[in-house]
Protein backbone atom coordinates (compact mmCIF):
# COMPACT_ATOMS: atom_id res chain seq x y z
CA UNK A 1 -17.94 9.78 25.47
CA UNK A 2 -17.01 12.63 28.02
CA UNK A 3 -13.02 12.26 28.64
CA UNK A 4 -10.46 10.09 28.49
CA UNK A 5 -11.46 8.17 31.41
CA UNK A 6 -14.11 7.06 29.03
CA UNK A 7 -12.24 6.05 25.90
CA UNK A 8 -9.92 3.95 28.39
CA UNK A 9 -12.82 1.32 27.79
CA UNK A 10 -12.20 1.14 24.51
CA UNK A 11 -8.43 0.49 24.69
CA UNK A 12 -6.13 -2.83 24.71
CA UNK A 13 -2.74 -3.68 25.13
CA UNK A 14 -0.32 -3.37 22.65
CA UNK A 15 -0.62 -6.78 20.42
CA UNK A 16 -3.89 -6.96 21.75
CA UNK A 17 -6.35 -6.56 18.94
CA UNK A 18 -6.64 -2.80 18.88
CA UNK A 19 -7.20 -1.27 15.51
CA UNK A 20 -5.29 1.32 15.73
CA UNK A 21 -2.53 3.04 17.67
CA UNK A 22 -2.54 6.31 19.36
CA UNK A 23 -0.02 8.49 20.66
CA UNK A 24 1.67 12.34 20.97
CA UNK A 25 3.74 13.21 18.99
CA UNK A 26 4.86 16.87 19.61
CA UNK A 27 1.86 18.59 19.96
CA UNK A 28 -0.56 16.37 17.77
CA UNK A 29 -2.02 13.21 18.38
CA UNK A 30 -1.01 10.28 15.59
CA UNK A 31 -3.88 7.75 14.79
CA UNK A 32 -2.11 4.74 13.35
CA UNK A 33 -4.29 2.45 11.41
CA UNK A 34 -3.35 -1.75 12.75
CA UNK A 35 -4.93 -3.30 9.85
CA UNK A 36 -6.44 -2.97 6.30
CA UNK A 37 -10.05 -2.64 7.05
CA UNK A 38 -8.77 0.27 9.49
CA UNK A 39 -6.54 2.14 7.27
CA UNK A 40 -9.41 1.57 4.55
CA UNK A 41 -12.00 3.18 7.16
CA UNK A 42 -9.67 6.23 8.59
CA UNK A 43 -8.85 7.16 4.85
CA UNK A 44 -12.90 7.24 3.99
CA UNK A 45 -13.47 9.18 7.50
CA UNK A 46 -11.82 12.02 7.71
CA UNK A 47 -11.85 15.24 5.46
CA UNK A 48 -10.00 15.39 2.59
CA UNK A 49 -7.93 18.66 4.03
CA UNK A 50 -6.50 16.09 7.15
CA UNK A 51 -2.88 16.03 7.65
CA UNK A 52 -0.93 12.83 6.65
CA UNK A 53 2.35 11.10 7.02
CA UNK A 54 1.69 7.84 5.12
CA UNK A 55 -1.01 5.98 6.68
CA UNK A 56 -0.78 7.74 9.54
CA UNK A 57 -3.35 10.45 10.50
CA UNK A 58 -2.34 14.15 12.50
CA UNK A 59 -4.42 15.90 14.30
CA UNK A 60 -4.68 18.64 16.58
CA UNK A 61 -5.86 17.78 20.21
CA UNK A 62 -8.81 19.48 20.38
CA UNK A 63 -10.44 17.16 17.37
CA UNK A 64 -8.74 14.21 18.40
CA UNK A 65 -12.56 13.39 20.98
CA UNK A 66 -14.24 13.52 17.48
CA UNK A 67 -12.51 10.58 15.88
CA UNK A 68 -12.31 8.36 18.49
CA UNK A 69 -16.03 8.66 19.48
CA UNK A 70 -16.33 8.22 15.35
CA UNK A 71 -13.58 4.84 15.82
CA UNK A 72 -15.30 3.59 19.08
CA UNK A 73 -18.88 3.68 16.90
CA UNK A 74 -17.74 1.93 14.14
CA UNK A 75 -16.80 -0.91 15.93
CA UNK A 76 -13.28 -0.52 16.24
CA UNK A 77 -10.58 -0.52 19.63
CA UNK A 78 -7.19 1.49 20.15
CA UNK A 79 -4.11 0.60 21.19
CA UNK A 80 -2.15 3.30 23.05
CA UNK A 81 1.48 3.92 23.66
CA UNK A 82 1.19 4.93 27.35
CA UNK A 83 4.59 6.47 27.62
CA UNK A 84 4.88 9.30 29.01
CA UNK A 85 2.02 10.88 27.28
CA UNK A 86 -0.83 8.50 28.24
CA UNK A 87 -4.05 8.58 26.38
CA UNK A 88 -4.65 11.56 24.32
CA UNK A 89 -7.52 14.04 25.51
């Protein structure tokens, strides 16, 4: 994966299947995990020092290319919130 052209291949519609959700929110990008088995997988993923609001995961920008190449290889699809924002990079 080189930029966010490339992780547009890996994104649905909302409602679409995606596994989890992805937006800015101020200046961090929130991965929201859609289902169990994601949630389960995000929580087992990351280090234990990540930031957390619930089940949803905060991070900086710059690491955000890390966990979606990590999400895209194991197996899983995003939904985004195109907004105004569009896909995080």
């Amino acid at each position: 994966m080189t930029g966010p052209n490339d992780l547009r291949r890996y994104v649905v519609p909302p409602g679409c299947g995606g596994s989890f959700a992805v937006r800015r929110h101020g200046g961090y990008v929130l991965v929201e995990p859609l289902s169990a088995e994601a949630s389960e997988w995000l929580k087992s993923s990351v280090s234990e020092d990540a930031n957390w609001a619930g089940d949803h995961l905060f991070v900086e920008p710059r690491y955000f290319p890390d966990i979606a190449e990590a999400v895209i290889e194991a197996g899983f699809l995003f939904e985004v919130d195109e907004g105004a924002s569009g896909v995080p990079h």
